[in-house]
PDB file of N, CA and C in Angstrom:
ATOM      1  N   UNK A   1     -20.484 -10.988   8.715  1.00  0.00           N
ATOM      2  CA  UNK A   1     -19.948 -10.215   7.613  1.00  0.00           C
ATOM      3  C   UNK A   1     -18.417 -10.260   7.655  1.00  0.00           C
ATOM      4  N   UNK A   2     -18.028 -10.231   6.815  1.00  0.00           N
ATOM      5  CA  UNK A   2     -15.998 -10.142   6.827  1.00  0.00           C
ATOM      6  C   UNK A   2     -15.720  -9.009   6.793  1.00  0.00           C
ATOM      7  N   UNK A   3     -14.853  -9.303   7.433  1.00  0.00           N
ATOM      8  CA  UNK A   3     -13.955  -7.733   7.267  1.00  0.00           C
ATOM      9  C   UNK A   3     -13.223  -7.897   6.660  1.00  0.00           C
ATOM     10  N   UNK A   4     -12.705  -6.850   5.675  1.00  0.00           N
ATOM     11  CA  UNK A   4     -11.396  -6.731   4.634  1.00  0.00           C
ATOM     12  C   UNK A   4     -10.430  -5.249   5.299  1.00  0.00           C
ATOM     13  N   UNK A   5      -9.584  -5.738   4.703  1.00  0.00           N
ATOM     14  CA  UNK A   5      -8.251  -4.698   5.336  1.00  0.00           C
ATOM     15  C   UNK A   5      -8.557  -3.651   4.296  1.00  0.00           C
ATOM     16  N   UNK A   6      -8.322  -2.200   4.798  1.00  0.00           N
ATOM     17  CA  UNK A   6      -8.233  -1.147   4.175  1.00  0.00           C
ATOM     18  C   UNK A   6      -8.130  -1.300   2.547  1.00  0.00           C
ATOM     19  N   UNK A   7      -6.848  -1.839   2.566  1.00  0.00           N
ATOM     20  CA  UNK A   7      -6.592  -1.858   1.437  1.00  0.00           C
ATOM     21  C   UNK A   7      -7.238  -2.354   0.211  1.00  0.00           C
ATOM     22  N   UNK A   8      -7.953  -3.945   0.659  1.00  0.00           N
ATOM     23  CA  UNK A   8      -8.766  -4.287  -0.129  1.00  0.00           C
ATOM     24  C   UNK A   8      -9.986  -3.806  -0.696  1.00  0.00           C
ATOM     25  N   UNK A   9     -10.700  -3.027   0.381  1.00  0.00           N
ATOM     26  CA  UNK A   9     -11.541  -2.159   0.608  1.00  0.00           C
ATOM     27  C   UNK A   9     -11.281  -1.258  -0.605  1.00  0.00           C
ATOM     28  N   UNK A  10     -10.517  -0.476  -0.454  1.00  0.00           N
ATOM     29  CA  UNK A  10      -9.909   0.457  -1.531  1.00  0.00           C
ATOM     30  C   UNK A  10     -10.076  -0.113  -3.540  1.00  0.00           C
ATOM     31  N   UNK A  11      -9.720  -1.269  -3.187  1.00  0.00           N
ATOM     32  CA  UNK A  11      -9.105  -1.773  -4.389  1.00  0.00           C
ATOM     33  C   UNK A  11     -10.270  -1.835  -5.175  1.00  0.00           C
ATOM     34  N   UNK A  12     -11.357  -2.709  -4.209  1.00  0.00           N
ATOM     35  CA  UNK A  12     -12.699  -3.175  -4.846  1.00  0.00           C
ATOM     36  C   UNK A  12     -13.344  -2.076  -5.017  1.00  0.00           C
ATOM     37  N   UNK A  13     -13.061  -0.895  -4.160  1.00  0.00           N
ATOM     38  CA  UNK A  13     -13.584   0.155  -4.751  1.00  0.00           C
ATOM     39  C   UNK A  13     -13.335   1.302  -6.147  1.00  0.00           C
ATOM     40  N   UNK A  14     -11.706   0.804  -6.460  1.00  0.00           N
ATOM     41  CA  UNK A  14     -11.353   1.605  -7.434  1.00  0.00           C
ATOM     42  C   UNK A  14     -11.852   0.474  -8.471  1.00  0.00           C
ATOM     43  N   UNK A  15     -11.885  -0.969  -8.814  1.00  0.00           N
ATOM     44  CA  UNK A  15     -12.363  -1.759  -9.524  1.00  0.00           C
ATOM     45  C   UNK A  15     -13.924  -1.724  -9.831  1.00  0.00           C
ATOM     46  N   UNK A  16     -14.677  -0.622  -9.273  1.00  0.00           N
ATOM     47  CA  UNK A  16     -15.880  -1.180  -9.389  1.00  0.00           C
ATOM     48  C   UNK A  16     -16.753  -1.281 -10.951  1.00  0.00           C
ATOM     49  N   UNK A  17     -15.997  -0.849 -11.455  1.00  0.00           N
ATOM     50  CA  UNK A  17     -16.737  -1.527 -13.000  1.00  0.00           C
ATOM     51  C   UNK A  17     -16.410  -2.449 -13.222  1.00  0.00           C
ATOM     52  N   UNK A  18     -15.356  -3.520 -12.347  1.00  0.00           N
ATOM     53  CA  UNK A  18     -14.868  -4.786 -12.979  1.00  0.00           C
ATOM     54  C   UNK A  18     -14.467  -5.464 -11.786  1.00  0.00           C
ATOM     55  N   UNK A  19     -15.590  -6.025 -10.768  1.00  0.00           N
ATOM     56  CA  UNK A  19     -15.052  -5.943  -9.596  1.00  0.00           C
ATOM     57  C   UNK A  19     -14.192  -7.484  -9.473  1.00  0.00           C
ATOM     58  N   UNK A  20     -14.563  -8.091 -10.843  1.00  0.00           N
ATOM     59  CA  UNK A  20     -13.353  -9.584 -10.458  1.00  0.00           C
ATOM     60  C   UNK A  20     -12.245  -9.298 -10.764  1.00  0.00           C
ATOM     61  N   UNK A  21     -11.451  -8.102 -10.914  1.00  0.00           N
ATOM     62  CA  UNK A  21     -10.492  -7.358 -11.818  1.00  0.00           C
ATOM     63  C   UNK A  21      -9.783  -6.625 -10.080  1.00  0.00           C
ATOM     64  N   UNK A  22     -10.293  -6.755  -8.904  1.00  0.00           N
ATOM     65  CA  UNK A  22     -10.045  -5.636  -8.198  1.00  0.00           C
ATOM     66  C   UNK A  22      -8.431  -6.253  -7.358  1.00  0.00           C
ATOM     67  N   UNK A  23      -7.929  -7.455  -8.100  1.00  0.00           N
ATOM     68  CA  UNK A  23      -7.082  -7.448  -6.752  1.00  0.00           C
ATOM     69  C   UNK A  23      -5.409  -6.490  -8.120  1.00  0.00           C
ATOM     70  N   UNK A  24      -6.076  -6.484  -9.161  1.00  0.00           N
ATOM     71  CA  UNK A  24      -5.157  -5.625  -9.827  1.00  0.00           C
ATOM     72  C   UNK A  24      -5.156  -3.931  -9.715  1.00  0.00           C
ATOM     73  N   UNK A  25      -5.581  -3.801  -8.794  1.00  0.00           N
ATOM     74  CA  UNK A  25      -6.045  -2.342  -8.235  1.00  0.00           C
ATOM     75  C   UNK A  25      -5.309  -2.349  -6.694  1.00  0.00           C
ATOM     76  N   UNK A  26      -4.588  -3.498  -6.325  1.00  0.00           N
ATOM     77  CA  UNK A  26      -3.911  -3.478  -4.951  1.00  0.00           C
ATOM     78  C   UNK A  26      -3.249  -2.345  -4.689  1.00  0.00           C
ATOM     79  N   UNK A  27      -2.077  -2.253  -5.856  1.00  0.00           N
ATOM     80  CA  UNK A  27      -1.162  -1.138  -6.124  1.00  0.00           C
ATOM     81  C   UNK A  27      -1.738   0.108  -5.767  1.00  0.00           C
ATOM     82  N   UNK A  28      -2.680   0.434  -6.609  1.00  0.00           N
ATOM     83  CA  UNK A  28      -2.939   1.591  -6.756  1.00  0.00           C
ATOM     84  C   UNK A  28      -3.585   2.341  -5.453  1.00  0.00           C
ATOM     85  N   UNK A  29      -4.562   1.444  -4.741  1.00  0.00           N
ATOM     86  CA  UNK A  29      -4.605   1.646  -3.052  1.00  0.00           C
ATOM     87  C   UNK A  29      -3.536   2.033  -2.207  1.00  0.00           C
ATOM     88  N   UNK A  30      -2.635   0.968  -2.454  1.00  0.00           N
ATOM     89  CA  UNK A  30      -1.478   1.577  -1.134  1.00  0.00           C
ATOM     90  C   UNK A  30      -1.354   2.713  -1.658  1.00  0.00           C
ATOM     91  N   UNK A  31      -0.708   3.034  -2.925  1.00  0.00           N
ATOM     92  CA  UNK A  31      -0.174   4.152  -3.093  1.00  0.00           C
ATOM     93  C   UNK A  31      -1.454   5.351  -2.444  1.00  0.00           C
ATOM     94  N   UNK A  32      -2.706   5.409  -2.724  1.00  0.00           N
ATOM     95  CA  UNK A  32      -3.491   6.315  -2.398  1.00  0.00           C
ATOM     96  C   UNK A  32      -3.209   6.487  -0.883  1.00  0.00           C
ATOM     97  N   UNK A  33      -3.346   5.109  -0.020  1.00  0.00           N
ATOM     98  CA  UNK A  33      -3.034   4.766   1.076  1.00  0.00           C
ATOM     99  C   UNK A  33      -2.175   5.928   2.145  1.00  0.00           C
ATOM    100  N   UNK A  34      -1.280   5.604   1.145  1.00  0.00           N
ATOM    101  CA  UNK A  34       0.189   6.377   1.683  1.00  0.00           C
ATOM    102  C   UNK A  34       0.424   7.569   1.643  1.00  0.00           C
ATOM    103  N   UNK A  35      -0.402   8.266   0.502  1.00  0.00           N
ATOM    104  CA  UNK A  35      -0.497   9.689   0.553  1.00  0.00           C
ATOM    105  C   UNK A  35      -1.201  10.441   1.890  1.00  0.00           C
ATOM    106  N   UNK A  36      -2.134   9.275   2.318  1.00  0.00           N
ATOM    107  CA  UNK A  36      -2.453   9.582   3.952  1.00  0.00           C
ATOM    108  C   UNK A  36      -2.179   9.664   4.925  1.00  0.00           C
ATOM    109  N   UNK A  37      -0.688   8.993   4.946  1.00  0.00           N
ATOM    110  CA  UNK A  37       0.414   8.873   5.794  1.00  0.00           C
ATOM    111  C   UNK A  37       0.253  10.208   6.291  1.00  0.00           C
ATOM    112  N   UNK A  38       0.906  11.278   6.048  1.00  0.00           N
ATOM    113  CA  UNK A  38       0.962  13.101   6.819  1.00  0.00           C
ATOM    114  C   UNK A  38      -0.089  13.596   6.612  1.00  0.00           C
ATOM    115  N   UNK A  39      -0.874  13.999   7.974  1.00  0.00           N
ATOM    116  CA  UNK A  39      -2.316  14.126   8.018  1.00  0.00           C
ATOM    117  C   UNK A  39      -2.136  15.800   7.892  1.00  0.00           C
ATOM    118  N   UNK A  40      -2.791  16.453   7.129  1.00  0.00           N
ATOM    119  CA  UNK A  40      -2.935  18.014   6.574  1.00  0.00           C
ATOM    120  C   UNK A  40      -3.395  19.082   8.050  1.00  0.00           C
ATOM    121  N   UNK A  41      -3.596  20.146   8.190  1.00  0.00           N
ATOM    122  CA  UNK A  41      -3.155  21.192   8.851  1.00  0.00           C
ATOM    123  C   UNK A  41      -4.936  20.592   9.973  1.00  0.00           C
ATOM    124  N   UNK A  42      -5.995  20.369   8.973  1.00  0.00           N
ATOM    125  CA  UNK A  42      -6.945  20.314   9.888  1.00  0.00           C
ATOM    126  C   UNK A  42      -7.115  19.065  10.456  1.00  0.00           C
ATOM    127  N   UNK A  43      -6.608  18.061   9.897  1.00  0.00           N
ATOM    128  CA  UNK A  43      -6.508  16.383  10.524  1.00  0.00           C
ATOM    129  C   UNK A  43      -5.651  16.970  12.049  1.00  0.00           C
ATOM    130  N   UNK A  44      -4.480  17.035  12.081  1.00  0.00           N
ATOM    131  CA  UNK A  44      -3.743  17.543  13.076  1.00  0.00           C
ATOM    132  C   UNK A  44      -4.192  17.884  13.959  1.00  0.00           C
ATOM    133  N   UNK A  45      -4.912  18.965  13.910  1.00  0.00           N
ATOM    134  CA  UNK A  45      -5.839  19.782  14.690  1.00  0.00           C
ATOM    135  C   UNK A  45      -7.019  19.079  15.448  1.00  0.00           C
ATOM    136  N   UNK A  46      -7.095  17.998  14.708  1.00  0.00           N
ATOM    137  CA  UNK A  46      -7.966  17.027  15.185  1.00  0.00           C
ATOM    138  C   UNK A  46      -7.652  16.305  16.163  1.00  0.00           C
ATOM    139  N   UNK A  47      -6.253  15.567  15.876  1.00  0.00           N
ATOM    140  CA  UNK A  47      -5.760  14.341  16.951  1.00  0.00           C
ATOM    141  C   UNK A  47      -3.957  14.111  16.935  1.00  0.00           C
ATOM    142  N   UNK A  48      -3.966  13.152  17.722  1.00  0.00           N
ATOM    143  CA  UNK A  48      -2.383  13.107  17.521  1.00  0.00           C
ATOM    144  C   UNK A  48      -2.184  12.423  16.128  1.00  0.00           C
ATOM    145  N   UNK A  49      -1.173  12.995  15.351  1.00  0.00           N
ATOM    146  CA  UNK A  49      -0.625  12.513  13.867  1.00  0.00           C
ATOM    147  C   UNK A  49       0.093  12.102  14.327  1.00  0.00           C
ATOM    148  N   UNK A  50       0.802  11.257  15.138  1.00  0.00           N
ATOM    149  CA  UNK A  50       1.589   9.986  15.345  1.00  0.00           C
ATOM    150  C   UNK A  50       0.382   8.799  15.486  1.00  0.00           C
ATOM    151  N   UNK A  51      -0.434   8.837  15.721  1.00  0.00           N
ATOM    152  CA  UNK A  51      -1.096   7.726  16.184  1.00  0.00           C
ATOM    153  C   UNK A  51      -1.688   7.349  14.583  1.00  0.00           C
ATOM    154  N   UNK A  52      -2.095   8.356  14.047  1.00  0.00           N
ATOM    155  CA  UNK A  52      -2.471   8.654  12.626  1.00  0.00           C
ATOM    156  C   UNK A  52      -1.579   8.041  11.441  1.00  0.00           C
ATOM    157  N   UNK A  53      -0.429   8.314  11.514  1.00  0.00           N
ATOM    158  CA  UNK A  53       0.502   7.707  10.843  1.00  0.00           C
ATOM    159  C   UNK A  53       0.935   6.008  11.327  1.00  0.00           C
ATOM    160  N   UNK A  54       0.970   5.550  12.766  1.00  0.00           N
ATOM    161  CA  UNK A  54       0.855   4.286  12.707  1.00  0.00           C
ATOM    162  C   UNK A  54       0.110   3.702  12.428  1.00  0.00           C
ATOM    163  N   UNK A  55      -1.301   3.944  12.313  1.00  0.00           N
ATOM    164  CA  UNK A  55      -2.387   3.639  11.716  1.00  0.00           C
ATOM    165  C   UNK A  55      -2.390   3.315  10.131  1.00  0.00           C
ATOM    166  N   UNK A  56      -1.923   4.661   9.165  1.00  0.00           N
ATOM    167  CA  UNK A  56      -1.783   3.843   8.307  1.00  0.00           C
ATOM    168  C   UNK A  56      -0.476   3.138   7.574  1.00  0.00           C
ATOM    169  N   UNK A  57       0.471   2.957   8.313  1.00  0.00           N
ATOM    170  CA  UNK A  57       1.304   2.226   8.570  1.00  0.00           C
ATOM    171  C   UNK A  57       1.042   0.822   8.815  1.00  0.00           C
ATOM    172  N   UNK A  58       0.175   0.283   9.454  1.00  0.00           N
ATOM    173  CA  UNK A  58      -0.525  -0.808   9.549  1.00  0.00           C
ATOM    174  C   UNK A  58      -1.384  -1.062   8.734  1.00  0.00           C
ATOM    175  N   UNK A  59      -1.637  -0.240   7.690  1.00  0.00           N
ATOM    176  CA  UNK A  59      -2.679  -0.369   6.772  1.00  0.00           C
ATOM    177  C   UNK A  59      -1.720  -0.774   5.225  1.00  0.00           C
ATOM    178  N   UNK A  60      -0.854  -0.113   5.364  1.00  0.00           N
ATOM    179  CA  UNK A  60       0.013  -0.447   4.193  1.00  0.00           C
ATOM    180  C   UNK A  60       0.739  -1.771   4.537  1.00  0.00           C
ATOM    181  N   UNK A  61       1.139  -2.201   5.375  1.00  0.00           N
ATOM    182  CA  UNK A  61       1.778  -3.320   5.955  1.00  0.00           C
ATOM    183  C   UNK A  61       1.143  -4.844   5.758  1.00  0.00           C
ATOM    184  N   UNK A  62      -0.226  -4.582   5.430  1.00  0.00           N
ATOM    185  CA  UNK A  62      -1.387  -5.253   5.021  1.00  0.00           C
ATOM    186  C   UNK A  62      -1.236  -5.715   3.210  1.00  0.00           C
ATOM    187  N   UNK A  63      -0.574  -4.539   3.014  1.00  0.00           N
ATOM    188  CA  UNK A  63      -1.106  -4.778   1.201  1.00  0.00           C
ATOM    189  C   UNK A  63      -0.467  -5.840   0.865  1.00  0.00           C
ATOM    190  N   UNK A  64       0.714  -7.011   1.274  1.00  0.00           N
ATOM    191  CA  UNK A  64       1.675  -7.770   1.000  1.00  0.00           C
ATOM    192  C   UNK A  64       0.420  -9.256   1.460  1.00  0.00           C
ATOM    193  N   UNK A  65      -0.215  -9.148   2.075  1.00  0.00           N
ATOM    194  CA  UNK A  65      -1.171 -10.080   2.518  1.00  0.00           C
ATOM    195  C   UNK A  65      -2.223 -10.240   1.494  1.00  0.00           C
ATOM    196  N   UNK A  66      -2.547  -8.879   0.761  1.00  0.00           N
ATOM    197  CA  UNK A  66      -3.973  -8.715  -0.043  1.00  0.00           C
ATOM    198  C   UNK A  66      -3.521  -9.101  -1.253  1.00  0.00           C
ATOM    199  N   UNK A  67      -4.350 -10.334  -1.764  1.00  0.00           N
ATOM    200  CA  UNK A  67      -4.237 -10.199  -3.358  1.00  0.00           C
ATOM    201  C   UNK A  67      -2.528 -10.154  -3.809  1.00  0.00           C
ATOM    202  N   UNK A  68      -2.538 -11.275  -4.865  1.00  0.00           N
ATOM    203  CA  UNK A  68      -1.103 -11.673  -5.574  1.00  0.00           C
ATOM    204  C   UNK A  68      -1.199 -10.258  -6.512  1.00  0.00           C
ATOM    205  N   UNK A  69       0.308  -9.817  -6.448  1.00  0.00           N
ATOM    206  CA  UNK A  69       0.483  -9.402  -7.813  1.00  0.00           C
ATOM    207  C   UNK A  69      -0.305  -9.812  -8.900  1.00  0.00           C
ATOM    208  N   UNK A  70      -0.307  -9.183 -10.113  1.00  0.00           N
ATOM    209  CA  UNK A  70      -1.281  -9.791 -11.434  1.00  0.00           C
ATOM    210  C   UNK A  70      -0.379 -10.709 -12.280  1.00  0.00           C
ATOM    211  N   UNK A  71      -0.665 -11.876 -12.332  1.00  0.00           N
ATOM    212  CA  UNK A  71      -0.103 -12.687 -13.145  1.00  0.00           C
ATOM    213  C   UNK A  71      -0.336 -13.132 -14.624  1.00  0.00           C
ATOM    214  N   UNK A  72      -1.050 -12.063 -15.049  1.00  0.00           N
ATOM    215  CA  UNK A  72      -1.409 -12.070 -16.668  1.00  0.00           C
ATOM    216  C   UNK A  72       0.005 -12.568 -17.372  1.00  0.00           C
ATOM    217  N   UNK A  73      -0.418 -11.774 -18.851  1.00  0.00           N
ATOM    218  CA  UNK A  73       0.353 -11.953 -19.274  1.00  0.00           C
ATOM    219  C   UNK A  73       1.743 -10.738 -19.220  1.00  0.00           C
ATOM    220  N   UNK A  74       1.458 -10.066 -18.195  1.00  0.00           N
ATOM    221  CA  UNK A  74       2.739  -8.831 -18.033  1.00  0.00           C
ATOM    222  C   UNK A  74       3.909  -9.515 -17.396  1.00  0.00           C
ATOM    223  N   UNK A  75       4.910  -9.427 -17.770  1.00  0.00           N
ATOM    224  CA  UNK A  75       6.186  -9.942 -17.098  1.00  0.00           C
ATOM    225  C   UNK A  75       6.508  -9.117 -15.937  1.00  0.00           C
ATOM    226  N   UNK A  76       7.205  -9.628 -15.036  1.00  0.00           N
ATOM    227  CA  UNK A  76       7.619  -8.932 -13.295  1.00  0.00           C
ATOM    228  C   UNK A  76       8.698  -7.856 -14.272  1.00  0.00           C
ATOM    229  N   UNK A  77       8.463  -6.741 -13.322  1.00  0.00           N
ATOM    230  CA  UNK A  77       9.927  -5.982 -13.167  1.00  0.00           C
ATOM    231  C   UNK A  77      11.097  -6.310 -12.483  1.00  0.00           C
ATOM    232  N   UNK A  78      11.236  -7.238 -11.160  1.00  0.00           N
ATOM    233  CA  UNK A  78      12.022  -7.659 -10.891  1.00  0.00           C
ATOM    234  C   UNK A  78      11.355  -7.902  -8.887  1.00  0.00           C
ATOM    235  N   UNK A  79      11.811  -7.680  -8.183  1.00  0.00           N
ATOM    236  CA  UNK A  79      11.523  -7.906  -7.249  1.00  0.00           C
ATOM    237  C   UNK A  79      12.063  -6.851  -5.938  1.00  0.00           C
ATOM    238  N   UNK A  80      11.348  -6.980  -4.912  1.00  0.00           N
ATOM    239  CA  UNK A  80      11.916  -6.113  -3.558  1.00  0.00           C
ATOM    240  C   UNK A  80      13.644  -6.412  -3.426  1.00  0.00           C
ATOM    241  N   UNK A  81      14.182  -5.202  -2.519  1.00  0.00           N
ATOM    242  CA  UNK A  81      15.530  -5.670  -2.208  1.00  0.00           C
ATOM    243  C   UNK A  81      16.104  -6.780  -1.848  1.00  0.00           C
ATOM    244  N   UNK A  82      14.787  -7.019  -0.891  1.00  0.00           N
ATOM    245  CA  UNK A  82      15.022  -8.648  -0.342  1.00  0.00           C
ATOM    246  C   UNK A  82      14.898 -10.240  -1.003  1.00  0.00           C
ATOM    247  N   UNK A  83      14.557  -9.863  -2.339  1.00  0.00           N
ATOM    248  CA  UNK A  83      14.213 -11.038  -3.270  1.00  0.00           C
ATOM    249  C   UNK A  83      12.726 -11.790  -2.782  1.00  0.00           C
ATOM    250  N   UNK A  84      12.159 -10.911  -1.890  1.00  0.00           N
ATOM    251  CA  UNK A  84      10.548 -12.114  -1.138  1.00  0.00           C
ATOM    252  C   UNK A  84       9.484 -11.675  -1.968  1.00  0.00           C
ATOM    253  N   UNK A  85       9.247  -9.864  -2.646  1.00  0.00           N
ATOM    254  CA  UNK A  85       8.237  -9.828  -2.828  1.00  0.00           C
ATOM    255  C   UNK A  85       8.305  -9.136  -4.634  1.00  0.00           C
ATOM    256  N   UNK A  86       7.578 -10.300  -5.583  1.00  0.00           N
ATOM    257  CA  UNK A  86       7.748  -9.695  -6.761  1.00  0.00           C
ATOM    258  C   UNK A  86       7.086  -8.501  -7.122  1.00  0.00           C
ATOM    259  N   UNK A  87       7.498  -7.569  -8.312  1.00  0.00           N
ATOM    260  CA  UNK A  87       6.517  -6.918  -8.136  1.00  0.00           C
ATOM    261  C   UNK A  87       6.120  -6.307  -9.684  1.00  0.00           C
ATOM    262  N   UNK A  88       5.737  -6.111 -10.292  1.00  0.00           N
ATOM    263  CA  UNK A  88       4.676  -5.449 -11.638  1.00  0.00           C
ATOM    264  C   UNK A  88       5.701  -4.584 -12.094  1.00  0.00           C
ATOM    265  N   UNK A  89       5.671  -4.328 -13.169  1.00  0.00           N
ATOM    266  CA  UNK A  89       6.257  -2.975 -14.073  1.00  0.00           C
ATOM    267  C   UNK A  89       5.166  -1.788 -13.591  1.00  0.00           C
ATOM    268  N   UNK A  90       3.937  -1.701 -13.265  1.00  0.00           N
ATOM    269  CA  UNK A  90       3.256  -1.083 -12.589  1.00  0.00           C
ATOM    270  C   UNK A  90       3.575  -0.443 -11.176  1.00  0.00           C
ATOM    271  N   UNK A  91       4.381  -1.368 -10.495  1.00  0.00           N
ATOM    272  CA  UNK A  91       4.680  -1.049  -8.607  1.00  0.00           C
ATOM    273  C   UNK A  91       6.166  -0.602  -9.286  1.00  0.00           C
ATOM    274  N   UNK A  92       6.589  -0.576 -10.139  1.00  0.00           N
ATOM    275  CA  UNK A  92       8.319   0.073 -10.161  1.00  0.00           C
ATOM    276  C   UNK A  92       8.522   1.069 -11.192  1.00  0.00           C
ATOM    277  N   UNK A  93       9.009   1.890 -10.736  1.00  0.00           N
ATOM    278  CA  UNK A  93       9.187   3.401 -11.492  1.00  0.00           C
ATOM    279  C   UNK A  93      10.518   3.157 -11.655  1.00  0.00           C
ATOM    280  N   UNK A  94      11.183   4.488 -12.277  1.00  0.00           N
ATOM    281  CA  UNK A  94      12.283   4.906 -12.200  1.00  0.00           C
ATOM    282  C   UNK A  94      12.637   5.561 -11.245  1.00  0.00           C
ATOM    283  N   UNK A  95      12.504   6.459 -10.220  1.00  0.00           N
ATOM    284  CA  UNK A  95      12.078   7.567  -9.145  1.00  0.00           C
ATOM    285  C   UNK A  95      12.655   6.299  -8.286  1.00  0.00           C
ATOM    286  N   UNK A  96      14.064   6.726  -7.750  1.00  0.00           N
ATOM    287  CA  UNK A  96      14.374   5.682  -6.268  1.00  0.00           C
ATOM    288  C   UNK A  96      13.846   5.958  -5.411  1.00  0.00           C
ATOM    289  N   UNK A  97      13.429   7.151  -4.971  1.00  0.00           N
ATOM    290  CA  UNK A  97      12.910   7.458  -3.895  1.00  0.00           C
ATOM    291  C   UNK A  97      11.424   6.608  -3.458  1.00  0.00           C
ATOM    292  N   UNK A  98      10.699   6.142  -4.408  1.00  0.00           N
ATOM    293  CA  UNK A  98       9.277   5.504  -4.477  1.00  0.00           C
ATOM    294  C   UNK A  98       9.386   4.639  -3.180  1.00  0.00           C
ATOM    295  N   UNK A  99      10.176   3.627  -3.130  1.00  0.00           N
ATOM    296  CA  UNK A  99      10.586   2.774  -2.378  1.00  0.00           C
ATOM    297  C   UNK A  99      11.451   2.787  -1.203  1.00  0.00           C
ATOM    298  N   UNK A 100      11.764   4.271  -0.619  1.00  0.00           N
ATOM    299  CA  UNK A 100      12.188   4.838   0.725  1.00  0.00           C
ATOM    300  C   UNK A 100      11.077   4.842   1.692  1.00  0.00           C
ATOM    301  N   UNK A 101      10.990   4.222   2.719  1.00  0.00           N
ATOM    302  CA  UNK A 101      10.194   3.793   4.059  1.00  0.00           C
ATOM    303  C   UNK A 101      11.059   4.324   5.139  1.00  0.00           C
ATOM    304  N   UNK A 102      10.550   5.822   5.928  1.00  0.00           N
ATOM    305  CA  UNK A 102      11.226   5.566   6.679  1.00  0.00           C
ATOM    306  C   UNK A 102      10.455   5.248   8.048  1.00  0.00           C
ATOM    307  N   UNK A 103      11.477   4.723   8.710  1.00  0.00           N
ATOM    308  CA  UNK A 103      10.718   4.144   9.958  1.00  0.00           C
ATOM    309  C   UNK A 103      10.972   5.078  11.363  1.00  0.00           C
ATOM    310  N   UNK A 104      10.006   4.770  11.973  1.00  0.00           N
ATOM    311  CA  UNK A 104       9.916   5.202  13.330  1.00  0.00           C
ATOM    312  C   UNK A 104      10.780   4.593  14.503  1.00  0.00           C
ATOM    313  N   UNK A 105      11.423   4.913  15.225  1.00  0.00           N
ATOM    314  CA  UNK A 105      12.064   4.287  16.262  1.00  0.00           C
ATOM    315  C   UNK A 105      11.828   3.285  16.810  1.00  0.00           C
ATOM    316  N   UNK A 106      10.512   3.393  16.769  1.00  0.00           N
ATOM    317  CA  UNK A 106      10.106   1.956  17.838  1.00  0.00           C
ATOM    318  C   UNK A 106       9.733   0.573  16.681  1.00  0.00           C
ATOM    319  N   UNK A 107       9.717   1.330  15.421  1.00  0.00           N
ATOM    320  CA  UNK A 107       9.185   0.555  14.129  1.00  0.00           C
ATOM    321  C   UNK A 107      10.387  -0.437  13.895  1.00  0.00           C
ATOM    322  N   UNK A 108      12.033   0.039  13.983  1.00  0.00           N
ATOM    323  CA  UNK A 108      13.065  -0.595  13.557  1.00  0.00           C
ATOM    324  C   UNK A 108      13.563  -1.847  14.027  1.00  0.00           C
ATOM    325  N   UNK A 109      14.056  -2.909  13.555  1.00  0.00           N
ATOM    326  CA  UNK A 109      14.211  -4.060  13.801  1.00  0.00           C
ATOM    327  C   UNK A 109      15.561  -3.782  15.241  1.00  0.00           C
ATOM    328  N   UNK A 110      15.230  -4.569  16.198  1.00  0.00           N
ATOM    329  CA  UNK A 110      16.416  -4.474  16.806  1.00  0.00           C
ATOM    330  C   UNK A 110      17.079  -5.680  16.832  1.00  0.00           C
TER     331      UNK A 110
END
């Protein structure tokens, strides 16, 4: 059986009325994804929320692997800071903050 990364997982699941349609649902995973990032009062209580948060940290880190952007007929909004990863009028808001990552100490490039 294959395994698929979280994310894909996600996608095909928010696609499921149109499941050849699901890698245009990438987006919308991480973002769900990420809202999982800070685990709530009873997750906590459960386990360490550092280990929790690298976890899905590695899960979002994935979505750049899953499934191209949609190449219909929608034109790019423009691309990451770095010029590597295009991205949808869908993945870009107005809201700068959308696109603030912050990292963990041991996460940062040295």
């Amino acid at each position: 059986m294959e395994q698929r990364t979280l994310i894909e997982r996600l996608a095909r699941h928010l696609a499921a009325r149109d499941p050849d349609r699901w890698e245009e649902h990438v987006e919308d995973a991480a973002s769900l994804i990420a809202l999982l990032k800070s685990p709530d009062e009873a997750m906590s209580k459960a386990g360490d929320g550092r280990i929790w948060e690298a976890m899905i940290d590695a899960a979002l880190r994935e979505r750049w692997a899953v499934g191209a952007p949609s190449q219909a007929s929608e034109p790019l909004a423009g691309t990451d800071e770095e010029g590597e990863i295009a991205l949808s009028p869908d993945g870009v808001s107005g809201n700068r903050a959308d696109w603030v990552h912050l990292h963990d100490p041991e996460e940062k490039p040295k």
